[in-house]
PDB file of N, CA and C in Angstrom:
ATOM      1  N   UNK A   1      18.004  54.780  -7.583  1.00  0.00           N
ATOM      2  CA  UNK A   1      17.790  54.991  -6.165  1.00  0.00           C
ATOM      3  C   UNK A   1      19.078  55.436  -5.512  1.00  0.00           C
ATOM      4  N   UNK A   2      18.789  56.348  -4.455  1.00  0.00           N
ATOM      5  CA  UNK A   2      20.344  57.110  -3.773  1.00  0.00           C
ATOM      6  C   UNK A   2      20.940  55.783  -2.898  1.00  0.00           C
ATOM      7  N   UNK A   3      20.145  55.095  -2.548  1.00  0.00           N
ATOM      8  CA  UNK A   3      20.512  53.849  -1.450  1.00  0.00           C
ATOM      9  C   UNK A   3      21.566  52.500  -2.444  1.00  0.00           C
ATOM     10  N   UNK A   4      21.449  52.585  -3.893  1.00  0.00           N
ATOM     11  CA  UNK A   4      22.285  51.502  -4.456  1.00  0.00           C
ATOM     12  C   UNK A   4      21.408  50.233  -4.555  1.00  0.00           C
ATOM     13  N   UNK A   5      20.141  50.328  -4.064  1.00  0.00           N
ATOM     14  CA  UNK A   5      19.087  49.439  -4.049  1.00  0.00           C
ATOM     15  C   UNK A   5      18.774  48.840  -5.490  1.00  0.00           C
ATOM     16  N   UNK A   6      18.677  47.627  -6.450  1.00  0.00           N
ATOM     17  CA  UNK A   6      18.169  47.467  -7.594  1.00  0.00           C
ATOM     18  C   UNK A   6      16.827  47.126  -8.046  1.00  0.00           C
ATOM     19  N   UNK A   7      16.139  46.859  -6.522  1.00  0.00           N
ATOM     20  CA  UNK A   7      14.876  46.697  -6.650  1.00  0.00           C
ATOM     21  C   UNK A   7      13.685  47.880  -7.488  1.00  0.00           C
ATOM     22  N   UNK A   8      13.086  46.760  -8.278  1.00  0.00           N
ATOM     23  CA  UNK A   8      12.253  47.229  -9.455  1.00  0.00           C
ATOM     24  C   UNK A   8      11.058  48.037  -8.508  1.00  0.00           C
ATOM     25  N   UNK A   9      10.640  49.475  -9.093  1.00  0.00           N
ATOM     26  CA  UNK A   9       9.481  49.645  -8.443  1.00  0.00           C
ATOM     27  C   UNK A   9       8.400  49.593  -9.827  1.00  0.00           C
ATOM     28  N   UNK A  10       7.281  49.039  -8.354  1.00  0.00           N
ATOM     29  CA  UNK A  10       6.296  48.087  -9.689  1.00  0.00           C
ATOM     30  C   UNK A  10       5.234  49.419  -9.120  1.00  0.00           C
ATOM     31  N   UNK A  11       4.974  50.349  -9.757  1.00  0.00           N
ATOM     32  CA  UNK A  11       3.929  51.513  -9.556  1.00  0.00           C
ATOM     33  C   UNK A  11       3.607  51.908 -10.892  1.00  0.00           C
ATOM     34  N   UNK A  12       2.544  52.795 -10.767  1.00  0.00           N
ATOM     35  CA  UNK A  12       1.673  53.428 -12.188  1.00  0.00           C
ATOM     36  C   UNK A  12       1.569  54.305 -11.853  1.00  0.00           C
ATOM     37  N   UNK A  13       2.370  55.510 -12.388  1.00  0.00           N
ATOM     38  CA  UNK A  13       2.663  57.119 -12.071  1.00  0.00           C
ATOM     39  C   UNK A  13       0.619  57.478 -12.679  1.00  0.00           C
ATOM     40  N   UNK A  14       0.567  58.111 -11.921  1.00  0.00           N
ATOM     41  CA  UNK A  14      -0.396  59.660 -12.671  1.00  0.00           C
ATOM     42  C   UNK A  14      -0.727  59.848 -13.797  1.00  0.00           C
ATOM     43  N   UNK A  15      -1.483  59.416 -14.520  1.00  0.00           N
ATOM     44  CA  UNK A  15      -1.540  59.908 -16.168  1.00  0.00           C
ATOM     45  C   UNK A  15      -0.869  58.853 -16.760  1.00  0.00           C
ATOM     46  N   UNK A  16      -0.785  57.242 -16.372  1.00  0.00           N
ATOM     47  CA  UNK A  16      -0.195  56.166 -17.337  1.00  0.00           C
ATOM     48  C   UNK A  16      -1.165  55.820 -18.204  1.00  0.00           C
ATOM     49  N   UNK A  17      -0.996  55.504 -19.302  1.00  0.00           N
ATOM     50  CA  UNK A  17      -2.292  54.763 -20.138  1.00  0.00           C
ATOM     51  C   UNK A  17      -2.533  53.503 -20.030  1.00  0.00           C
ATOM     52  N   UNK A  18      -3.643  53.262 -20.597  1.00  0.00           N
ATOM     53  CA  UNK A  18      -3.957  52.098 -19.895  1.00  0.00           C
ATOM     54  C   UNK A  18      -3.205  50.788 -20.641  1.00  0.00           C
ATOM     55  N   UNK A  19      -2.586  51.068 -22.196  1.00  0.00           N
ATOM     56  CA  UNK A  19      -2.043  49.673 -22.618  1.00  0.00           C
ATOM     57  C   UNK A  19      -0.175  49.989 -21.615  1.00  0.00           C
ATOM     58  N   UNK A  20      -0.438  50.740 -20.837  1.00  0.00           N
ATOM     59  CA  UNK A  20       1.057  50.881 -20.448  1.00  0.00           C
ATOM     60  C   UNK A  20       0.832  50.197 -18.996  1.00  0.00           C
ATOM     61  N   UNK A  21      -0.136  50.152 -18.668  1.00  0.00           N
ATOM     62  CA  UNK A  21      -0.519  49.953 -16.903  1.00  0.00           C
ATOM     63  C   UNK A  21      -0.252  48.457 -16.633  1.00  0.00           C
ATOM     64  N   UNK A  22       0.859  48.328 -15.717  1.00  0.00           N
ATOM     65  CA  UNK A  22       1.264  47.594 -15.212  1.00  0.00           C
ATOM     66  C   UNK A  22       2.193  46.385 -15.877  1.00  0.00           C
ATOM     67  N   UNK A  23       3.012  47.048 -17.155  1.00  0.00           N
ATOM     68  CA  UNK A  23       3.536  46.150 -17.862  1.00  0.00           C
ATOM     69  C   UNK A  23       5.058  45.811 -17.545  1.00  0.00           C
ATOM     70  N   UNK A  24       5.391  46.183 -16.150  1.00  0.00           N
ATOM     71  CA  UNK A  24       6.410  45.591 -15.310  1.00  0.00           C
ATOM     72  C   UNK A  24       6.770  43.954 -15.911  1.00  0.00           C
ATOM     73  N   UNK A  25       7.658  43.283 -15.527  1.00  0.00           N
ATOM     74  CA  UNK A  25       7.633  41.693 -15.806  1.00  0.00           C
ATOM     75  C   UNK A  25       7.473  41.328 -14.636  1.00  0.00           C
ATOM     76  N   UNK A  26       7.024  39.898 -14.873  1.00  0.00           N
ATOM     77  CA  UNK A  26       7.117  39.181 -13.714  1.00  0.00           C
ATOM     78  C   UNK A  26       7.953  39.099 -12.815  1.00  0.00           C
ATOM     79  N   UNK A  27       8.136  38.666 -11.623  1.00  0.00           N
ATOM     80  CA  UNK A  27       8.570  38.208 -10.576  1.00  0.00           C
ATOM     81  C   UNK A  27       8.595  36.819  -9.809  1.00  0.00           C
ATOM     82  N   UNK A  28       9.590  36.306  -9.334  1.00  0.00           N
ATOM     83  CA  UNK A  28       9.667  34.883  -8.893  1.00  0.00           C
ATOM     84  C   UNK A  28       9.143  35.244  -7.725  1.00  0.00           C
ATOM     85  N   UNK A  29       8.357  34.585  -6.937  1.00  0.00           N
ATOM     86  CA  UNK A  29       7.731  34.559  -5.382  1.00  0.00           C
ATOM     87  C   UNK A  29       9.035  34.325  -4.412  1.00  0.00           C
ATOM     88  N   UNK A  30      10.240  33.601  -4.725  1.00  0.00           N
ATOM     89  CA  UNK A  30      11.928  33.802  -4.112  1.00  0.00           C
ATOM     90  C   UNK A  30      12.054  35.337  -4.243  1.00  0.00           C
ATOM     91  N   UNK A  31      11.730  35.505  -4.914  1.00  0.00           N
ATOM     92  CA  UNK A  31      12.219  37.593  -5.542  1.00  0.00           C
ATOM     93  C   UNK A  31      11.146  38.677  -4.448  1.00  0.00           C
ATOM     94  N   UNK A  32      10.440  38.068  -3.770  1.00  0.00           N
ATOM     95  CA  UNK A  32       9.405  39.204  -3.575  1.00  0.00           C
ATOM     96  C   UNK A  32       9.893  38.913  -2.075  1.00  0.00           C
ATOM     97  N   UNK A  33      10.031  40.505  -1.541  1.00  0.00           N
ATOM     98  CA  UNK A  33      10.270  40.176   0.149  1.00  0.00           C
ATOM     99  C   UNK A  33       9.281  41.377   0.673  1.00  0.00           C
ATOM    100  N   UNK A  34       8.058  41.624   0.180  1.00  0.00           N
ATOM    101  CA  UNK A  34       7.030  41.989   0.841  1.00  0.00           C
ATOM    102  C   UNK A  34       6.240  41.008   1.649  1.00  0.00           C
ATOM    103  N   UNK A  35       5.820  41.789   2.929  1.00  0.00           N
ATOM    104  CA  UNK A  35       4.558  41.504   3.801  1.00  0.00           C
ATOM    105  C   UNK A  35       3.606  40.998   3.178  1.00  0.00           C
ATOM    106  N   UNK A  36       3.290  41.391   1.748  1.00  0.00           N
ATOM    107  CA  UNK A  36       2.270  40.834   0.939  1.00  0.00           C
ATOM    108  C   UNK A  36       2.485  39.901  -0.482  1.00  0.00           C
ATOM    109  N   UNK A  37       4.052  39.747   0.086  1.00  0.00           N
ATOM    110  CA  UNK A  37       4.199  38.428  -1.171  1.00  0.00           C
ATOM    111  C   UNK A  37       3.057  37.166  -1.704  1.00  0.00           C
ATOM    112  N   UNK A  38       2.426  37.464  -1.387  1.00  0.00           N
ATOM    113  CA  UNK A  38       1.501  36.107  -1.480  1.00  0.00           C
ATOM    114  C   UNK A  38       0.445  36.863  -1.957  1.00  0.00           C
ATOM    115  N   UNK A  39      -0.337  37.799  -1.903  1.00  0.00           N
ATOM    116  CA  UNK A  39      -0.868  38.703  -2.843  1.00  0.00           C
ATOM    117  C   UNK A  39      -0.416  39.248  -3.906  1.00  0.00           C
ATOM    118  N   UNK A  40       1.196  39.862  -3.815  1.00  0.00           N
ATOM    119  CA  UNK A  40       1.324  39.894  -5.098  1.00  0.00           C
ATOM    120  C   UNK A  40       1.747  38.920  -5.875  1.00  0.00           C
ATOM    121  N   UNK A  41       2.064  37.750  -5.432  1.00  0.00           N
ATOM    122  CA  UNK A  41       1.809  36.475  -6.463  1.00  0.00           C
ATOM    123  C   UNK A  41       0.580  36.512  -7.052  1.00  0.00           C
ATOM    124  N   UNK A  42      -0.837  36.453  -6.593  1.00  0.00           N
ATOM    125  CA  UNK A  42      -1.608  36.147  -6.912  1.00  0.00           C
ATOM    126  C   UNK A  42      -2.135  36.752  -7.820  1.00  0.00           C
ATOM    127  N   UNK A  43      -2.148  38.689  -7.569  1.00  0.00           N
ATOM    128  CA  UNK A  43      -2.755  39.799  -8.504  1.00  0.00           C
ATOM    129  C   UNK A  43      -1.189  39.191  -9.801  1.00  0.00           C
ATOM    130  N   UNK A  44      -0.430  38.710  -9.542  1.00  0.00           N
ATOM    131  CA  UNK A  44       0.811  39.041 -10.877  1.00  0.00           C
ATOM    132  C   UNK A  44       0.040  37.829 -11.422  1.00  0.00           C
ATOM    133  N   UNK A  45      -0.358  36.523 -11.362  1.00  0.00           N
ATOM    134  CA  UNK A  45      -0.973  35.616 -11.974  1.00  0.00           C
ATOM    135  C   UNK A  45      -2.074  36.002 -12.432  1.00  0.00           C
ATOM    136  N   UNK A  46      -2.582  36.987 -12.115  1.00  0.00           N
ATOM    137  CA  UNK A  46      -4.175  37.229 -12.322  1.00  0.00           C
ATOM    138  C   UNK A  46      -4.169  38.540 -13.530  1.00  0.00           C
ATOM    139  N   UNK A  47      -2.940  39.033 -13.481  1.00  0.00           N
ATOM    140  CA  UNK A  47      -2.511  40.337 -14.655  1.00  0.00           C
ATOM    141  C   UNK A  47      -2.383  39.591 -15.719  1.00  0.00           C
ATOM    142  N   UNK A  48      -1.372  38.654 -15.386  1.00  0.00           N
ATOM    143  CA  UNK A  48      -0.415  37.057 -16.647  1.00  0.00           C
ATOM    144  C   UNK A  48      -1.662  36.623 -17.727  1.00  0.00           C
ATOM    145  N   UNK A  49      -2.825  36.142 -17.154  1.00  0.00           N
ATOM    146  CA  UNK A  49      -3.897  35.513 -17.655  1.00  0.00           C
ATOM    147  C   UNK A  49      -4.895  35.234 -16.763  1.00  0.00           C
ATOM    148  N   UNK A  50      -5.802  36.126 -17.000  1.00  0.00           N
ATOM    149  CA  UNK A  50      -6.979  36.093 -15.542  1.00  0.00           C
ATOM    150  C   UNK A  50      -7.764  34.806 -15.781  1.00  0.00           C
ATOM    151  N   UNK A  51      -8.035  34.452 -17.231  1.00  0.00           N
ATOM    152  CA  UNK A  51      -8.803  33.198 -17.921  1.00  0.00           C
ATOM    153  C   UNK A  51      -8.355  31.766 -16.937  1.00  0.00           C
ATOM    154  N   UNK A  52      -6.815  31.703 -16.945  1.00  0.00           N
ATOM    155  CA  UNK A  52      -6.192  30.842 -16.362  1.00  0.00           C
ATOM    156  C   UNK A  52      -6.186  30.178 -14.800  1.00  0.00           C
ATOM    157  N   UNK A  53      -7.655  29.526 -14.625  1.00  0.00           N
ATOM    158  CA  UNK A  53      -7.661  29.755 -12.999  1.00  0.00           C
ATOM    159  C   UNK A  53      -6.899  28.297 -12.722  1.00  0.00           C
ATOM    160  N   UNK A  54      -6.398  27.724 -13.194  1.00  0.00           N
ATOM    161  CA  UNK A  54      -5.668  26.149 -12.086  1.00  0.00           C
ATOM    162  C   UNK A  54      -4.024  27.046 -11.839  1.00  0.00           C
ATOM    163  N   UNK A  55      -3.739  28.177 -13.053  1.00  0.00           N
ATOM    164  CA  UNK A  55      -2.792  29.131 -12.626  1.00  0.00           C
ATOM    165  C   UNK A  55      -2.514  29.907 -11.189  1.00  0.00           C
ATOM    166  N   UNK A  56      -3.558  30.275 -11.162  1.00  0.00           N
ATOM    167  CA  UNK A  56      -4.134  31.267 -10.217  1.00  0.00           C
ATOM    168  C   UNK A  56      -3.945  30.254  -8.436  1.00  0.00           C
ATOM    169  N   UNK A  57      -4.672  29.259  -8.733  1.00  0.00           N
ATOM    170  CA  UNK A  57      -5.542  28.691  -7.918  1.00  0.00           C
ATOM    171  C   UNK A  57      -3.910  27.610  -7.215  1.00  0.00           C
ATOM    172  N   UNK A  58      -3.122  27.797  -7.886  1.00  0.00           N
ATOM    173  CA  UNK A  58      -1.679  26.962  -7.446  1.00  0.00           C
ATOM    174  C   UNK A  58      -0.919  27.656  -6.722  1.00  0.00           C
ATOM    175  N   UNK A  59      -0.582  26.951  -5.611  1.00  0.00           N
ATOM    176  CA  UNK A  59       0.779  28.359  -4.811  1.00  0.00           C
ATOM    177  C   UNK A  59       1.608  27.756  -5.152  1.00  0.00           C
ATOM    178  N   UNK A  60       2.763  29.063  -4.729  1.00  0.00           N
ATOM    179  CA  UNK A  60       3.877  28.324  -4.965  1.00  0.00           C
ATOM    180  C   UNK A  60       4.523  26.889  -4.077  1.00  0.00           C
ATOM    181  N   UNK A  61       5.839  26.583  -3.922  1.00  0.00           N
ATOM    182  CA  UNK A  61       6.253  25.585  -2.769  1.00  0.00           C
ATOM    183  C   UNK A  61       6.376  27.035  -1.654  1.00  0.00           C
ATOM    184  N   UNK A  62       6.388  25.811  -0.478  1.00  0.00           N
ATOM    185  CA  UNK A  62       6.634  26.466   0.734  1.00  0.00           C
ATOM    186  C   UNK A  62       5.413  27.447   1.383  1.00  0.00           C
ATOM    187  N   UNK A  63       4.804  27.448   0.683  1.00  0.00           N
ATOM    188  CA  UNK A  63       3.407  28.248   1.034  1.00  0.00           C
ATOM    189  C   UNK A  63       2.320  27.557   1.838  1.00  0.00           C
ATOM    190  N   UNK A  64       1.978  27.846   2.949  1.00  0.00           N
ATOM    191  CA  UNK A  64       0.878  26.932   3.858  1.00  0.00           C
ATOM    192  C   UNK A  64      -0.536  27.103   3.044  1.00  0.00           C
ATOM    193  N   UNK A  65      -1.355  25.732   3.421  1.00  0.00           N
ATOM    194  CA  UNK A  65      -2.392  25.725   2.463  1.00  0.00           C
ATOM    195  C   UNK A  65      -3.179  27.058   2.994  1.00  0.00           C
ATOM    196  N   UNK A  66      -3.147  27.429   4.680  1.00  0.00           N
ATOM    197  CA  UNK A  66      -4.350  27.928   5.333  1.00  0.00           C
ATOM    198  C   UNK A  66      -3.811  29.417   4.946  1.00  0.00           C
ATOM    199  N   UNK A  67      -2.402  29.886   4.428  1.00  0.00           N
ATOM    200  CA  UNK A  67      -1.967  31.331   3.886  1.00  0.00           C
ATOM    201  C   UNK A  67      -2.479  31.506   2.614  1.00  0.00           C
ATOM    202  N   UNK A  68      -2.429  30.457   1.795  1.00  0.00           N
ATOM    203  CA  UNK A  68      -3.154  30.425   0.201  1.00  0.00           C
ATOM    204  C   UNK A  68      -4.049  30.740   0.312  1.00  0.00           C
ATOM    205  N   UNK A  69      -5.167  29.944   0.698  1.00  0.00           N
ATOM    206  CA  UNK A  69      -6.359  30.079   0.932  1.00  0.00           C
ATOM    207  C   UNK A  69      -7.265  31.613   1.433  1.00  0.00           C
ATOM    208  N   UNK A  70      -6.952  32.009   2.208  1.00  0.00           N
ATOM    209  CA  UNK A  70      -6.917  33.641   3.086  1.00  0.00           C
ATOM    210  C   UNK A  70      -6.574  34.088   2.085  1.00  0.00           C
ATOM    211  N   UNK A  71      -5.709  34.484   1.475  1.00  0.00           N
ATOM    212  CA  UNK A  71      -5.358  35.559   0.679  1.00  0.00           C
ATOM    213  C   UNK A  71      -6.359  35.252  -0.637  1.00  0.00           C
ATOM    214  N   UNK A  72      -6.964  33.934  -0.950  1.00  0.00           N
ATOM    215  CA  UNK A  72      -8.023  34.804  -2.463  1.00  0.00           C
ATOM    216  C   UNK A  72      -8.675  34.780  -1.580  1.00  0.00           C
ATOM    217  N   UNK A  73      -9.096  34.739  -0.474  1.00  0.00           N
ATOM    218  CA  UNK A  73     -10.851  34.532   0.271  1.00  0.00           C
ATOM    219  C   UNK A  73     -10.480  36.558   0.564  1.00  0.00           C
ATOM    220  N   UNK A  74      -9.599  37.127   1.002  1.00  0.00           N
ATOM    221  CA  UNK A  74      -9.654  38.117   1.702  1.00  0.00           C
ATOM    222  C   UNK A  74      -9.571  38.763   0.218  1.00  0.00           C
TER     223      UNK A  74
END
């Protein structure tokens, strides 16, 4: 990036295959400073092991129950 920025971009160019799609690593929910941190916690748990729902179904700390909640309902 021209900005010196080290942030990972987590995208799937045009023509990725599919055992290549989305094989970024994880991310700590401290690490994520999107508007939609709390979604992408959830889709990154749900990539990890979709089988795994008490995974899924756990927020992190610091997360309000009524923000958890909204985000799988929405």
């Amino acid at each position: 990036m021209a900005d010196g920025n080290s942030a990972v971009l987590r995208r799937n160019r045009p023509g990725t295959k599919a055992e290549d799609w989305s094989t970024w690593s994880d991310e700590a929910f401290e690490e994520m400073d999107s508007t939609l941190a709390v979604q992408q916690f959830i889709q990154q748990a749900i990539r990890k092991d979709f089988s795994d729902i008490e995974e899924i179904l756990t927020p992190p700390e610091g997360i309000e129950e009524g923000v958890w909640k909204y985000e799988h309902l929405r």
